[in-house]
N, C-alpha and C. Protein backbone atom coordinates (compact mmCIF):
# COMPACT_ATOMS: atom_id res chain seq x y z
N UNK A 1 86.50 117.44 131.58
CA UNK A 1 86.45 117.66 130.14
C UNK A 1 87.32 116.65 129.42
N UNK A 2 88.51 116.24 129.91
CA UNK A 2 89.50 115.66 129.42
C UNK A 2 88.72 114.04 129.80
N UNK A 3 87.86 113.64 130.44
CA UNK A 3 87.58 112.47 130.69
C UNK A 3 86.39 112.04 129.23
N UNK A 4 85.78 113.07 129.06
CA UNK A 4 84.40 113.70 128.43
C UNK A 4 85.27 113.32 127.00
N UNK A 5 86.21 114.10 126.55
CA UNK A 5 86.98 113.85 125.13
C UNK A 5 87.91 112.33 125.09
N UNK A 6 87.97 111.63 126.10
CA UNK A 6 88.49 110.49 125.90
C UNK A 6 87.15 109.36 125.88
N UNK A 7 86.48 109.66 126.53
CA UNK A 7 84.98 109.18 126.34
C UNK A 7 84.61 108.74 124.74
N UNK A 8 84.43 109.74 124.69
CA UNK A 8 83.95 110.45 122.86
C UNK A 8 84.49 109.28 121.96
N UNK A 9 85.50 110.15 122.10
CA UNK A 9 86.96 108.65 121.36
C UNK A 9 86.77 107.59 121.16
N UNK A 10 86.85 107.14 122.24
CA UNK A 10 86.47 105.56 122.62
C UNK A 10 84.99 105.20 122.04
N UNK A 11 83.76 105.73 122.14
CA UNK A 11 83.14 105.10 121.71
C UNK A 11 83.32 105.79 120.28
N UNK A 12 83.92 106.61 119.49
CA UNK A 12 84.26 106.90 117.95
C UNK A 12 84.86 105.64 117.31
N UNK A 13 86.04 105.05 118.34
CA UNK A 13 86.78 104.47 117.60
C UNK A 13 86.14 102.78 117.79
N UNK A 14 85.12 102.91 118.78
CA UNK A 14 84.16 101.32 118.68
C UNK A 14 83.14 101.36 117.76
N UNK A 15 82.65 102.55 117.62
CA UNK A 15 81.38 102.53 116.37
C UNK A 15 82.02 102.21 115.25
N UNK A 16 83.49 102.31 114.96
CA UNK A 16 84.10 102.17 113.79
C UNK A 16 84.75 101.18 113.56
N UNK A 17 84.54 99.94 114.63
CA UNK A 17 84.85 98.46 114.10
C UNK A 17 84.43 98.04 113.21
N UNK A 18 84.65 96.55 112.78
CA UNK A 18 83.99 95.79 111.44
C UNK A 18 83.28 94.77 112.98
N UNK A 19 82.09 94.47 112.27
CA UNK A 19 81.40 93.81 112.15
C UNK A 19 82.06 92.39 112.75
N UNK A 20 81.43 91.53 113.32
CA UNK A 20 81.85 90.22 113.84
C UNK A 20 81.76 89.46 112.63
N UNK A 21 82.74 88.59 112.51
CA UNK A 21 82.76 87.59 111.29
C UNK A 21 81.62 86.64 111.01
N UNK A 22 81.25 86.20 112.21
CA UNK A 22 79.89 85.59 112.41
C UNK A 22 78.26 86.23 111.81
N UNK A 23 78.78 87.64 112.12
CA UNK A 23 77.44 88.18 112.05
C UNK A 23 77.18 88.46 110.37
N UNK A 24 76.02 87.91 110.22
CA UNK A 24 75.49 87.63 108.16
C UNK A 24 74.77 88.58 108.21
N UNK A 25 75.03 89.25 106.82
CA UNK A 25 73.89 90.08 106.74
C UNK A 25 73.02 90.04 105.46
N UNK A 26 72.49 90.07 104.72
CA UNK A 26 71.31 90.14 104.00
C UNK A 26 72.14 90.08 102.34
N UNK A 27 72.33 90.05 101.16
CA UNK A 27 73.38 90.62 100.30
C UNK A 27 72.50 91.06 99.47
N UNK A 28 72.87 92.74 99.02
CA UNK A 28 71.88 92.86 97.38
C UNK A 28 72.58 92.57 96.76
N UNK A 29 71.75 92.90 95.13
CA UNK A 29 72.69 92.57 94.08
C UNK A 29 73.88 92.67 94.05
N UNK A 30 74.40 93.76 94.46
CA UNK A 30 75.77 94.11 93.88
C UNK A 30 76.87 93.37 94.31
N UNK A 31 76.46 92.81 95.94
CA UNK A 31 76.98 92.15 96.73
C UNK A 31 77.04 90.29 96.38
N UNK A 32 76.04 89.97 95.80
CA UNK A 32 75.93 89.07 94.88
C UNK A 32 76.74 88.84 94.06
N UNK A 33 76.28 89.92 92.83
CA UNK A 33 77.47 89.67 91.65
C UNK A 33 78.79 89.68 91.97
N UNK A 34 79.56 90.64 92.86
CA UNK A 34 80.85 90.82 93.23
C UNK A 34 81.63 89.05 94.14
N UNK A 35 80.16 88.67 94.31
CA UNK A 35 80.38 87.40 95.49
C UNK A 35 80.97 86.43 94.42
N UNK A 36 79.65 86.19 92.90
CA UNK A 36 79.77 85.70 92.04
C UNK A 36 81.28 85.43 91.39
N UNK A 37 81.46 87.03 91.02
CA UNK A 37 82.99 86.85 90.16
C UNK A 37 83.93 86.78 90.68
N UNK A 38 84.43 86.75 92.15
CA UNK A 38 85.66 86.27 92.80
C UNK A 38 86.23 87.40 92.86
N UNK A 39 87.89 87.07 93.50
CA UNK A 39 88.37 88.50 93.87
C UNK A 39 89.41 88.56 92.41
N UNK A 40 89.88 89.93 92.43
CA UNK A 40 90.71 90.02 91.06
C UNK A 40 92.23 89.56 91.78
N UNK A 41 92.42 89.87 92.95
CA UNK A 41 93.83 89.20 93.77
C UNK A 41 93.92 87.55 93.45
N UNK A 42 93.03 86.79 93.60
CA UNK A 42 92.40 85.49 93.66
C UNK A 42 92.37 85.19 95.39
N UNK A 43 92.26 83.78 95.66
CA UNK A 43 91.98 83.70 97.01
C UNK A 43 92.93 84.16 97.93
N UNK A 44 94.36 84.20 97.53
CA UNK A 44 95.38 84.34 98.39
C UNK A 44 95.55 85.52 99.01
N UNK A 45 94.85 86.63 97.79
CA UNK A 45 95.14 88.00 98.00
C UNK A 45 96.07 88.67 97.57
N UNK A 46 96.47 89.91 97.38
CA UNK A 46 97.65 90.92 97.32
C UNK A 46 98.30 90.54 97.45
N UNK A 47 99.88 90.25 96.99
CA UNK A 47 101.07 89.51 97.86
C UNK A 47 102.29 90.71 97.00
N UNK A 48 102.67 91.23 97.74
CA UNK A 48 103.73 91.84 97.22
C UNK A 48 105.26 91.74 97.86
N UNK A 49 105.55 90.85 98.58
CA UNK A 49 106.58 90.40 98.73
C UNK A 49 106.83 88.92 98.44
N UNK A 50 106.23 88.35 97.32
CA UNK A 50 106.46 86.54 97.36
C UNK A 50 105.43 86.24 97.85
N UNK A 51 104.66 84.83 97.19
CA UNK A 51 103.36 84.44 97.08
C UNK A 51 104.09 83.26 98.12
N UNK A 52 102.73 82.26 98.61
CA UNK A 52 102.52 80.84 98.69
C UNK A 52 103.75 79.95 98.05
N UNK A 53 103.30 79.95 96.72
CA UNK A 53 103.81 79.27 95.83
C UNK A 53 104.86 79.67 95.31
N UNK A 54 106.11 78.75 94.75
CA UNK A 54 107.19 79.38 93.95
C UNK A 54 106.76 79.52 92.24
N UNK A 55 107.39 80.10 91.59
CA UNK A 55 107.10 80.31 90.46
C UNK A 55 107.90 79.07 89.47
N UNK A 56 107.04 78.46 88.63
CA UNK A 56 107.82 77.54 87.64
C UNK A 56 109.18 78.33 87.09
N UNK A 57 110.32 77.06 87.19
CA UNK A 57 111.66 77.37 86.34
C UNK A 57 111.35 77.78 84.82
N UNK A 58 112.01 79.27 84.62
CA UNK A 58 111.38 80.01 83.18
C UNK A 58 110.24 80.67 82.96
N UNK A 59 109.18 80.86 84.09
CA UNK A 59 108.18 81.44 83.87
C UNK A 59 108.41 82.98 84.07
N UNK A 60 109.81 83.36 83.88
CA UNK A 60 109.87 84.78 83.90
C UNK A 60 109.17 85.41 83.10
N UNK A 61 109.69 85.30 81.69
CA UNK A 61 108.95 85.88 80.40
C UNK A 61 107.65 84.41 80.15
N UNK A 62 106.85 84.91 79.52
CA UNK A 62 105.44 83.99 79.40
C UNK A 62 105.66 83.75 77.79
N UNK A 63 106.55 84.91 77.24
CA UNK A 63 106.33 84.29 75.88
C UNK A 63 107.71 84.12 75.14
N UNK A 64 108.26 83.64 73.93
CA UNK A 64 109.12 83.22 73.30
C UNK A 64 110.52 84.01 73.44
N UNK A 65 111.47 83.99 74.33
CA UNK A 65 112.61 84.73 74.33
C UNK A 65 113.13 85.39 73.26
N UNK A 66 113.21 84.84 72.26
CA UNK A 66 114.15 85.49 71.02
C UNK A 66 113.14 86.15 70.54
N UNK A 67 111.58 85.88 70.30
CA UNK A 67 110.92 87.16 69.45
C UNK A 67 110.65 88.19 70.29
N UNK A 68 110.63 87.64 71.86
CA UNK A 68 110.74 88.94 72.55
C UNK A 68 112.27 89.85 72.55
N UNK A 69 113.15 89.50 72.53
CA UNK A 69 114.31 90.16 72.15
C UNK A 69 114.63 90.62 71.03
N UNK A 70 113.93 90.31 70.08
CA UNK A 70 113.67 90.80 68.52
C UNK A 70 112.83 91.56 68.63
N UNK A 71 111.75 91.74 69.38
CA UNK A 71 110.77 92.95 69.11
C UNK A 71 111.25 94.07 69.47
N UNK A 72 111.74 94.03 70.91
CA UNK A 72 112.77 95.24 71.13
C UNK A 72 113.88 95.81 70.98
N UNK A 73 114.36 94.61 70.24
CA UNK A 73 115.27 95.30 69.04
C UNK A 73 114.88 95.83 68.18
N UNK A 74 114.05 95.17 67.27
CA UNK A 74 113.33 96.16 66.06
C UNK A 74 112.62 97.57 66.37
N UNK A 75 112.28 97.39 67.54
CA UNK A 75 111.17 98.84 67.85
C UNK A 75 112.12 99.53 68.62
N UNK A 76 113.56 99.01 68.98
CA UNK A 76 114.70 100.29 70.02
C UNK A 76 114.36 101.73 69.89
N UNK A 77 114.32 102.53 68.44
CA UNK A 77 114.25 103.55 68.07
C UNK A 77 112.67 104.54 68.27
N UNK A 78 111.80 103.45 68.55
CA UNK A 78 110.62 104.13 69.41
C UNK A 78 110.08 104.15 71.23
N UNK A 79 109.43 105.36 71.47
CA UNK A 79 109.55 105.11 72.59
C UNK A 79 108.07 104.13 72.92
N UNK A 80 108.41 103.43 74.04
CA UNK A 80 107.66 102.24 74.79
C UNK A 80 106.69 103.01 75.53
N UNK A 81 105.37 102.76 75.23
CA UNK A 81 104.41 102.81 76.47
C UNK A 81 103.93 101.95 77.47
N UNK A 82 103.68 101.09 76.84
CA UNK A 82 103.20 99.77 77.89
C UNK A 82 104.46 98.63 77.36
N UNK A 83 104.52 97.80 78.12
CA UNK A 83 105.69 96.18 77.76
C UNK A 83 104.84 95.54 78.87
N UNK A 84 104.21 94.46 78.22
CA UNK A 84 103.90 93.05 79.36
C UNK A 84 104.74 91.44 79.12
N UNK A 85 105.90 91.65 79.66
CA UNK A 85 106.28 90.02 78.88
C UNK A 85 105.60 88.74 78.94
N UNK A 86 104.79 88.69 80.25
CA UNK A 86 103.76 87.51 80.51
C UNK A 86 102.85 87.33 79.53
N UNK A 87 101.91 88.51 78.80
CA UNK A 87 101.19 88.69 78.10
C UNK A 87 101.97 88.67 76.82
N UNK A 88 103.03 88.83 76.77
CA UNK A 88 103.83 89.28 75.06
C UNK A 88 103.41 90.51 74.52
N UNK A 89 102.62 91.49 75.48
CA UNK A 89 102.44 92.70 74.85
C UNK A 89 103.64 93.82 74.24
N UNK A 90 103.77 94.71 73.65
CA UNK A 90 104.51 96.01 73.54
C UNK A 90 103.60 96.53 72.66
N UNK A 91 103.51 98.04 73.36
CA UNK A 91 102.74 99.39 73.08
C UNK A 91 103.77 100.24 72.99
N UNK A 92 103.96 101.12 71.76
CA UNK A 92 104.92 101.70 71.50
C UNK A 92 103.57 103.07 71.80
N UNK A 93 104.72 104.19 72.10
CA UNK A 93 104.04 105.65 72.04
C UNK A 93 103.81 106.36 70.27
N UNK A 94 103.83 107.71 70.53
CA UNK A 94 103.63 107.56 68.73
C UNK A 94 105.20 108.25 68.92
N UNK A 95 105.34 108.03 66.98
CA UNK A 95 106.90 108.19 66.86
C UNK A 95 107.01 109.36 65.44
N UNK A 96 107.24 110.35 66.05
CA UNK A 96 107.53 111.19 64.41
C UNK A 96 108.78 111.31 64.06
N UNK A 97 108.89 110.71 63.09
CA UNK A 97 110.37 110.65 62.31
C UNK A 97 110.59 112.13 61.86
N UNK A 98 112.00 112.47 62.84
CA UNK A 98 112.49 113.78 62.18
C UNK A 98 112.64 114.25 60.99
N UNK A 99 112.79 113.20 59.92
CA UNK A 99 113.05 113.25 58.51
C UNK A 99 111.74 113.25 57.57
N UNK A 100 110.70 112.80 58.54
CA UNK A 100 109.43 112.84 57.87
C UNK A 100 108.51 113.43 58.77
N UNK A 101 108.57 114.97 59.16
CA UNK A 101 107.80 115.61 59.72
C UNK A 101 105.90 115.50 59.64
N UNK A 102 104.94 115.50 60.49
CA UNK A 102 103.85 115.82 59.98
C UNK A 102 103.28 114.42 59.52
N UNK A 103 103.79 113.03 60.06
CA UNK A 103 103.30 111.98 60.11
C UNK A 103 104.03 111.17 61.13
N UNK A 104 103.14 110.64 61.86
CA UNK A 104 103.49 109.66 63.63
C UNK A 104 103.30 108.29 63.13
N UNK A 105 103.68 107.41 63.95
CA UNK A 105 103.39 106.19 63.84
C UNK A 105 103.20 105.77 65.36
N UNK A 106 102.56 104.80 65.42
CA UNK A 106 101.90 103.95 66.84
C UNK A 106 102.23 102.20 66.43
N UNK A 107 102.79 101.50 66.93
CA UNK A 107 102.75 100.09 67.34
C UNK A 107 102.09 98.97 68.59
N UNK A 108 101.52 98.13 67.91
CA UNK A 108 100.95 97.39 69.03
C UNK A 108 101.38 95.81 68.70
N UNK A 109 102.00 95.25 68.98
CA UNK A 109 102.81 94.10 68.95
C UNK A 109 102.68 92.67 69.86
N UNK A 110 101.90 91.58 69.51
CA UNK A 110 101.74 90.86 70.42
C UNK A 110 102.37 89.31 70.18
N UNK A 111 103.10 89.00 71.05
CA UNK A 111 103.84 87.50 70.96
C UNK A 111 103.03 86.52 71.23
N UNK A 112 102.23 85.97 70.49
CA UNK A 112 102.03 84.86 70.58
C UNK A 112 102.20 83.01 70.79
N UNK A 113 102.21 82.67 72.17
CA UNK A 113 102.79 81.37 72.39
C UNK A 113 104.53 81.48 72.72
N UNK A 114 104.98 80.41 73.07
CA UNK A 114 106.55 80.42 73.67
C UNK A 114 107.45 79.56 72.58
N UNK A 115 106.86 79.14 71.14
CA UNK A 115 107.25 78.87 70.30
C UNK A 115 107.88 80.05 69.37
N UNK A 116 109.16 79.57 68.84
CA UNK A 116 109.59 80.60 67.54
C UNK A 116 108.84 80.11 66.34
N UNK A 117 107.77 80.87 65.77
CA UNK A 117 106.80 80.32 64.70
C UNK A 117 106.57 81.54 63.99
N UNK A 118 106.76 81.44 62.61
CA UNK A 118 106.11 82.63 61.65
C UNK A 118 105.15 83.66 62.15
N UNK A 119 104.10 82.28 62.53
CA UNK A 119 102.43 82.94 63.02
C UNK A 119 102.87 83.66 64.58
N UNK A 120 103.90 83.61 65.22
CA UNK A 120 103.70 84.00 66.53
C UNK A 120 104.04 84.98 66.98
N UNK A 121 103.72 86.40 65.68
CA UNK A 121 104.03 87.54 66.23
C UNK A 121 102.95 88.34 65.33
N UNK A 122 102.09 89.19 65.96
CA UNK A 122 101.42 90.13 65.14
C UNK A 122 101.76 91.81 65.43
N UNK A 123 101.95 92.01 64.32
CA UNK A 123 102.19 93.81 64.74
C UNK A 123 100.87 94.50 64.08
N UNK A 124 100.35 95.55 64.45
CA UNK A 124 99.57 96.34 64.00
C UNK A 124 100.57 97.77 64.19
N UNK A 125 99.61 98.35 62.96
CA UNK A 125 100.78 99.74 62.59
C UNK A 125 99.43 100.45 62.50
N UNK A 126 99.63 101.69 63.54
CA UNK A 126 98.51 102.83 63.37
C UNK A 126 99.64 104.21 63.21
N UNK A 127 98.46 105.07 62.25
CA UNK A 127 99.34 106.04 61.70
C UNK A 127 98.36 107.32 61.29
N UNK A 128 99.22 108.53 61.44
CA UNK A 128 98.62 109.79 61.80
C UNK A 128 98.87 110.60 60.93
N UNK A 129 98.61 111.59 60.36
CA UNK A 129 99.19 113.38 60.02
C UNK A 129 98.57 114.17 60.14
N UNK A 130 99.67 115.16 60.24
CA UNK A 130 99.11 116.54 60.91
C UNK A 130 98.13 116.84 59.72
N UNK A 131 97.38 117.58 60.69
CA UNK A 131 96.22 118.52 59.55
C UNK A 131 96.23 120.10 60.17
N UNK A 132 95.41 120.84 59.92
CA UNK A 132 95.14 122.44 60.15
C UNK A 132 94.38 122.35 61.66
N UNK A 133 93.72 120.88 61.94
CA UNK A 133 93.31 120.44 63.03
C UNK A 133 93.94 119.27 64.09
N UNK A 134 94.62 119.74 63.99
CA UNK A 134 95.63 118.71 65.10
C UNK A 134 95.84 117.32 63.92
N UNK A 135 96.33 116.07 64.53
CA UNK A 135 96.32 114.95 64.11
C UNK A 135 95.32 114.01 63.60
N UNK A 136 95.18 113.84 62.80
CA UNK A 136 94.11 112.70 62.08
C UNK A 136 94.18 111.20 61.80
N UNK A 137 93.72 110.37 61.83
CA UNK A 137 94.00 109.44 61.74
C UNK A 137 94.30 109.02 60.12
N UNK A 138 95.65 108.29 59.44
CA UNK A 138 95.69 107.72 57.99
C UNK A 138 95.64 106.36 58.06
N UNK A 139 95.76 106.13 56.52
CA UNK A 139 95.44 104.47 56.10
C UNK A 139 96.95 104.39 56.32
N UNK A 140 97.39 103.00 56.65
CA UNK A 140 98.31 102.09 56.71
C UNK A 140 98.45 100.95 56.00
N UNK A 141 99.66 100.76 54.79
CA UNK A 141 99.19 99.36 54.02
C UNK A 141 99.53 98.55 54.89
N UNK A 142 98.79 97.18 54.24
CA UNK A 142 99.04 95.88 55.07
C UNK A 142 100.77 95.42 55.21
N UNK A 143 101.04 95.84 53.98
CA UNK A 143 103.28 95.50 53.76
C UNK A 143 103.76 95.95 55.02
N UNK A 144 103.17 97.38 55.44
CA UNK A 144 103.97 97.72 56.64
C UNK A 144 103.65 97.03 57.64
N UNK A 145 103.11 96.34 58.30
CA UNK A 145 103.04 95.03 59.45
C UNK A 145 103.77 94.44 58.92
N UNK A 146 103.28 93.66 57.89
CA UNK A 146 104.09 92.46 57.51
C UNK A 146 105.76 92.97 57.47
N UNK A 147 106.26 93.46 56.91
CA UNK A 147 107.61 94.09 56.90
C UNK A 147 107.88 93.89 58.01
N UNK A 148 107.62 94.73 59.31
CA UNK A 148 108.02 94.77 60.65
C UNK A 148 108.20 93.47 61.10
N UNK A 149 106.98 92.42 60.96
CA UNK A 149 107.14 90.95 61.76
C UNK A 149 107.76 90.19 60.71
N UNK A 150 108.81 90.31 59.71
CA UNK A 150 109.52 89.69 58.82
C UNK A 150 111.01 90.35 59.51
N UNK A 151 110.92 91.69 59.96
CA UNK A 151 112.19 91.98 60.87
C UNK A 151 112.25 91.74 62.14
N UNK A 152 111.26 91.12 62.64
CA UNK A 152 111.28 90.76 63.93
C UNK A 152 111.47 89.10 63.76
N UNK A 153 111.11 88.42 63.03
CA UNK A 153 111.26 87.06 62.72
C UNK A 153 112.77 87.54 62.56
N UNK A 154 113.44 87.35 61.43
CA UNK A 154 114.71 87.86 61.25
C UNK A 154 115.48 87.87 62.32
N UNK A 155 115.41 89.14 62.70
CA UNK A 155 116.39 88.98 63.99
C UNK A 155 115.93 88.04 65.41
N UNK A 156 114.82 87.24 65.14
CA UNK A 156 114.71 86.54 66.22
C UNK A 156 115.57 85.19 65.99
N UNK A 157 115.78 84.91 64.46
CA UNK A 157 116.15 83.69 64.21
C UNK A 157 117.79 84.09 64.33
N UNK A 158 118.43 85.09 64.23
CA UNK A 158 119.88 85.54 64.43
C UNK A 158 119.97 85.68 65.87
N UNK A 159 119.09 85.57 66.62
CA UNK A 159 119.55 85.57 68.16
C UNK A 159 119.57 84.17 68.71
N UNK A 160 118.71 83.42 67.90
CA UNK A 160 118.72 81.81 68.54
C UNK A 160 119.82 81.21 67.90
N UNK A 161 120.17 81.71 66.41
CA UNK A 161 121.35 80.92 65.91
C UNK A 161 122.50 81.12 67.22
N UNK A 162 122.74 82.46 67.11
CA UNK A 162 123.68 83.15 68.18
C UNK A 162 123.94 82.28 69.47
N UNK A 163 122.45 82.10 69.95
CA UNK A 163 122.23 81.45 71.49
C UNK A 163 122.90 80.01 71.30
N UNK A 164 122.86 79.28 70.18
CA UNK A 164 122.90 78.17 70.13
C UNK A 164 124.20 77.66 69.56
N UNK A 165 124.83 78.80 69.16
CA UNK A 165 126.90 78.37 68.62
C UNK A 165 127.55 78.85 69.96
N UNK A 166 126.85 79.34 71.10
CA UNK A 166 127.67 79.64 72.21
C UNK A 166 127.44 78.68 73.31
């Protein structure tokens, strides 16, 4: 019996090889298209301990140091959902001001380029209040972006002055 269940096994665990590298097989579509668009790893693959390659000097953050240190200064007081520094993203969660019950706010903030430039920060401001039915979506004027990336400019240009008398 015991020969009979090691038997079994053995050919369980051979039916459950891969395939010889050699051996081609036919591709449908799907196998096609997927062939088409490459892998999302790229060729190297997964690497989660250190790639091939070293990473360029400064390619930590992808986008402008000081407006990235200005954005999260200006937005400290909300909480963060997403942060990509490569991308220059920040996704703030929503934020209800204790003092102004019964209206949230949402931020979506993107750094544009590794230059300190007027144009190289956009904020979008989404905004809510309560109703008898949960949360609704409200209008937002255009001042309130602009305001925000005039305080994020601001203190981006007080962090480079800063960086640059030390």
């Amino acid at each position: 019996m015991k020969k009979f269940t090691m038997l079994a096994l053995c050919a369980l665990i051979a039916g459950c090889s891969t395939p010889d590298a050699s051996t081609s097989y036919p591709l449908d579509n799907e196998d096609t298209r997927r062939e088409k668009r490459g892998k999302l790893t790229g060729d190297g693959g997964l690497s989660l301990f250190g790639g091939k390659t070293a990473a360029p000097a400064g390619s930590v953050i992808g986008v402008n140091s000081f407006l990235w240190r200005a954005t999260l200064d200006t937005l400290s007081f909300m909480p963060l959902s997403s942060v990509d520094p490569h991308g220059g993203v920040i996704i703030t969660d929503w934020y209800e001001d204790p003092k102004a019950r019964g209206e949230r706010f949402k931020l979506n903030v993107v750094i544009m380029g590794a230059e300190l430039r007027a144009d190289a920060v956009r904020v979008s401001v989404f905004r809510q209040t309560r109703t008898d039915n949960g949360w609704s979506d409200a209008l937002v004027g255009k001042e309130t972006a602009r305001e925000l990336e005039d305080k994020i400019l601001t203190r981006s240009r007080e962090l480079r002055i800063k960086a640059e008398t030390h």
